[in-house]
N, C-alpha and C. Protein backbone atom coordinates (compact mmCIF):
# COMPACT_ATOMS: atom_id res chain seq x y z
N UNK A 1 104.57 108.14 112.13
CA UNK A 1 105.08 109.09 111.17
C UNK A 1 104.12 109.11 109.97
N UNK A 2 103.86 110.30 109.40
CA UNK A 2 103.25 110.40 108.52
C UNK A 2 103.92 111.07 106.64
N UNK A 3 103.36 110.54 105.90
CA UNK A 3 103.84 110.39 104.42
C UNK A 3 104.02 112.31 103.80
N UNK A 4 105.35 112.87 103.82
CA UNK A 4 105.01 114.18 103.56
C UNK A 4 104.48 114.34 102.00
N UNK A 5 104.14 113.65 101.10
CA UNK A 5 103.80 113.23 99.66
C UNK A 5 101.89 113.14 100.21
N UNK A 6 101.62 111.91 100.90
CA UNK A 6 100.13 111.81 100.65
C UNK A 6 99.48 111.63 102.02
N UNK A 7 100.30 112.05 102.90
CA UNK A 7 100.14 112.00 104.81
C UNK A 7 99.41 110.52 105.10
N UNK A 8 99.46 109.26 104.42
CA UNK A 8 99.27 108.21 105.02
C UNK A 8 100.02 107.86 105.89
N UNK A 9 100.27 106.71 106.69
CA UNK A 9 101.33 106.09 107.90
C UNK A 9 102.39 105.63 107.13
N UNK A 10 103.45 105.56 107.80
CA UNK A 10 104.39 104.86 107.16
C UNK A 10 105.07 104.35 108.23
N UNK A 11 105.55 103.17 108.23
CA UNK A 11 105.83 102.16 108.56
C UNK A 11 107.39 101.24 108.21
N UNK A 12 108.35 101.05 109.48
CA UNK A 12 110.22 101.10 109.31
C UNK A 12 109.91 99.77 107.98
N UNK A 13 111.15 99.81 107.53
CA UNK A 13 111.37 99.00 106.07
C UNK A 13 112.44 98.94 105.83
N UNK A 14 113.08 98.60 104.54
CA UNK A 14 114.00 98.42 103.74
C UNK A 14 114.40 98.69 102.58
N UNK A 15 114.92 99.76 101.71
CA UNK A 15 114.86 99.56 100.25
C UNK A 15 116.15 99.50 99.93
N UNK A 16 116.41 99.83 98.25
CA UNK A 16 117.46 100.04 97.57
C UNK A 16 117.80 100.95 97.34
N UNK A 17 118.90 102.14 97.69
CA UNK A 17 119.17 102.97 97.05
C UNK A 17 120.20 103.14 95.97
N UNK A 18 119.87 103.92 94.65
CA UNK A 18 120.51 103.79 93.24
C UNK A 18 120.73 105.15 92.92
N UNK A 19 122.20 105.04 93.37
CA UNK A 19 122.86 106.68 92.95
C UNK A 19 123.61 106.97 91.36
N UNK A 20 123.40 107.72 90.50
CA UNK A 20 123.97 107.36 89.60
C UNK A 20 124.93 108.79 89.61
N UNK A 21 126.82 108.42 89.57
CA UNK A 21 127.71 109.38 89.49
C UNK A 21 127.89 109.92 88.22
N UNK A 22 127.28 109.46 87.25
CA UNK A 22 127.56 109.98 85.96
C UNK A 22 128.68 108.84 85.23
N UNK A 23 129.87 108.91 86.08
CA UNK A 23 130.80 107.84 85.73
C UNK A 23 130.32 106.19 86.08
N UNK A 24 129.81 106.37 87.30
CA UNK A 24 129.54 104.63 87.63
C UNK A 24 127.74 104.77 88.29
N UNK A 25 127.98 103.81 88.97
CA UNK A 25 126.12 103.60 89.27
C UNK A 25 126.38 102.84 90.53
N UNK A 26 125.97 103.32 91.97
CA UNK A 26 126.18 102.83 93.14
C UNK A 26 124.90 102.35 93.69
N UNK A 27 124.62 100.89 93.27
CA UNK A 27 123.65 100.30 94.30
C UNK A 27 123.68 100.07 95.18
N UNK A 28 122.93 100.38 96.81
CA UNK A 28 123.79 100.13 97.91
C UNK A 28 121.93 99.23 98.61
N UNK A 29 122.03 98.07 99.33
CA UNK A 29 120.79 97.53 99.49
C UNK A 29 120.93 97.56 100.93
N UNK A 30 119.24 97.10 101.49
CA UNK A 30 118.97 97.07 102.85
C UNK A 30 119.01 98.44 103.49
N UNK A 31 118.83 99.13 103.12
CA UNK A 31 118.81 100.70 103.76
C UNK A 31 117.79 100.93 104.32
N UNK A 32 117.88 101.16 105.92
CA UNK A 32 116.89 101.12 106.68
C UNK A 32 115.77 102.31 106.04
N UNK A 33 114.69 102.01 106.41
CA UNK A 33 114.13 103.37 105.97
C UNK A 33 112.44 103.80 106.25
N UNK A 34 111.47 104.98 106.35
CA UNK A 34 110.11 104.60 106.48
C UNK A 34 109.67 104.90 105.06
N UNK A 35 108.92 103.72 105.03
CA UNK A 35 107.90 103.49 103.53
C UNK A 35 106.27 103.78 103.87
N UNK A 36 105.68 104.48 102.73
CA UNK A 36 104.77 105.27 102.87
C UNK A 36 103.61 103.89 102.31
N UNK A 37 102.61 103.54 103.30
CA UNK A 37 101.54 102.38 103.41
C UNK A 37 101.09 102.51 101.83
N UNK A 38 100.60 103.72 101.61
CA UNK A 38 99.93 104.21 100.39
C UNK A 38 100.59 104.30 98.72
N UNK A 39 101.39 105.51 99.41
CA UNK A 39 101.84 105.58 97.94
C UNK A 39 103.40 105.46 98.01
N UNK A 40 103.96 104.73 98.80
CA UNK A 40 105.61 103.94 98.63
C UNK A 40 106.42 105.08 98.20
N UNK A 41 106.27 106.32 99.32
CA UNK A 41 107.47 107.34 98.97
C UNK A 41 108.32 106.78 100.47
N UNK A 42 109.35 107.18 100.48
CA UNK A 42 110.51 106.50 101.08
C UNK A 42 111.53 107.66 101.86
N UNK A 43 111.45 107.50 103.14
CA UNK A 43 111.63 108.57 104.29
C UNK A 43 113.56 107.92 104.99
N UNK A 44 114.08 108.70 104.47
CA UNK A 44 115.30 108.14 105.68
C UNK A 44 115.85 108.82 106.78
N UNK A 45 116.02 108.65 107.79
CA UNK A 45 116.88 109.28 108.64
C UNK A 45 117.76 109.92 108.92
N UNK A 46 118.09 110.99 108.86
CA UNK A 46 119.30 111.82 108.88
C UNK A 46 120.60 111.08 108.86
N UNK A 47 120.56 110.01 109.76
CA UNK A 47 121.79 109.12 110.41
C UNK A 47 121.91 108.07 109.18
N UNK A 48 121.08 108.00 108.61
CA UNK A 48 121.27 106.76 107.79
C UNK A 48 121.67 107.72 106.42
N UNK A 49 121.01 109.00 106.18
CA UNK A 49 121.51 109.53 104.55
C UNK A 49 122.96 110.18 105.03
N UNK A 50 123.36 110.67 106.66
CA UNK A 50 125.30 110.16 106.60
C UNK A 50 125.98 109.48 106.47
N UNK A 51 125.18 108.24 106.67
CA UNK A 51 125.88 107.11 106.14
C UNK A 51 125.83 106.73 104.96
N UNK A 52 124.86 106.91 104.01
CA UNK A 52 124.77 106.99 102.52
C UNK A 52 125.55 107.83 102.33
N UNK A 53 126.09 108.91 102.44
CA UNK A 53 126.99 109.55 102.01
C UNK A 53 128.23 108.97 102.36
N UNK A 54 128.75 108.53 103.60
CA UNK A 54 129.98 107.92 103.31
C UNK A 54 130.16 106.90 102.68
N UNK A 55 128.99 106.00 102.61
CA UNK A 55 129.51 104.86 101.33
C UNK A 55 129.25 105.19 99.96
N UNK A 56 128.45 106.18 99.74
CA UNK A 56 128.89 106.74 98.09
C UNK A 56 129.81 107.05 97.50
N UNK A 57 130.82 108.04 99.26
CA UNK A 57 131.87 108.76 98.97
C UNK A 57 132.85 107.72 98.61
N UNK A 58 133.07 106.88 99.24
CA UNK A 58 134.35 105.65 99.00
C UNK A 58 134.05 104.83 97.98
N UNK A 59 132.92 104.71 97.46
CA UNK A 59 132.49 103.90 96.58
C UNK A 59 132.95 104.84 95.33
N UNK A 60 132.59 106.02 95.22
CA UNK A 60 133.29 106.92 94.19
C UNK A 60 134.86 107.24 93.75
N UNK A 61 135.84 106.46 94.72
CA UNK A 61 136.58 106.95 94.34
C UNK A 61 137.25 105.44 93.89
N UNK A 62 136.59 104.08 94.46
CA UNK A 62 137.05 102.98 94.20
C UNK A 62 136.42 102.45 92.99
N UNK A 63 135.36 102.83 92.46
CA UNK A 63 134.46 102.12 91.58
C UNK A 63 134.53 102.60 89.90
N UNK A 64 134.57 101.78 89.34
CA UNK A 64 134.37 102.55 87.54
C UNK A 64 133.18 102.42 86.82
N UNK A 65 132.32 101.15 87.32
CA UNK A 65 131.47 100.67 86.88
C UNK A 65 130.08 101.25 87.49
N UNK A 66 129.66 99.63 88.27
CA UNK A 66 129.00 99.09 88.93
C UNK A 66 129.41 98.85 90.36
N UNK A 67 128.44 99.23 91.15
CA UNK A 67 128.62 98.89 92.75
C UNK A 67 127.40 98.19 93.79
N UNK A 68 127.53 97.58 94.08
CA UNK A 68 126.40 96.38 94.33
C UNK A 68 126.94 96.49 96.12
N UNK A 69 126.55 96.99 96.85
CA UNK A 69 127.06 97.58 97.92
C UNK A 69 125.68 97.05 99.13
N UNK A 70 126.18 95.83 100.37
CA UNK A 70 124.81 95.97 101.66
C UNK A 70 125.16 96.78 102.06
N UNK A 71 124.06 97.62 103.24
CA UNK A 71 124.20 98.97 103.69
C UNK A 71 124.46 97.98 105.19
N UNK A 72 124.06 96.83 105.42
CA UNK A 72 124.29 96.30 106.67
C UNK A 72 126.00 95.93 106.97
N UNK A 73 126.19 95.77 105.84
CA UNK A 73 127.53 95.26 105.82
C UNK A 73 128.82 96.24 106.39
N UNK A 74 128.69 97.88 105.55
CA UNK A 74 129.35 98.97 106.29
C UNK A 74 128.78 99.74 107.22
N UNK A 75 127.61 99.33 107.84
CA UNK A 75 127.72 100.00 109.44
C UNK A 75 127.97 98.81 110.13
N UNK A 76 128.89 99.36 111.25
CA UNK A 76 129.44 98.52 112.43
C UNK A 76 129.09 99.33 113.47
């Protein structure tokens, strides 16, 4: 796969994603993902940003703050 930012390789990984609702701030870690060799732009999978969406969604309606959320933890 190649980097749509600077077309280097990119290569499967891991990051953090940091959503901010305005009301709270949803950190959710380990999110599978491809990272760009070069310049570290960050590619996810269709399957994985539905699943970011369902744990934002529940996280939004449970959270006031802060949410410190593994992404390994809610897929089963």
């Amino acid at each position: 796969m190649r980097c749509f930012k600077c077309l280097s390789d990119m290569y499967e990984s891991f990051t953090t994603d940091v959503t901010d609702l305005g009301n709270c701030l949803v950190i959710i870690r380990n999110v599978p993902c491809f990272k760009c060799s070069e310049c570290d732009e960050v590619f996810y999978t269709g399957a994985v940003v539905k699943q970011l969406e369902k744990i934002i969604e529940t996280a939004k309606s449970s959270v006031n703050d802060i949410a410190i959320i593994d992404y390994n933890k809610q897929v089963a």
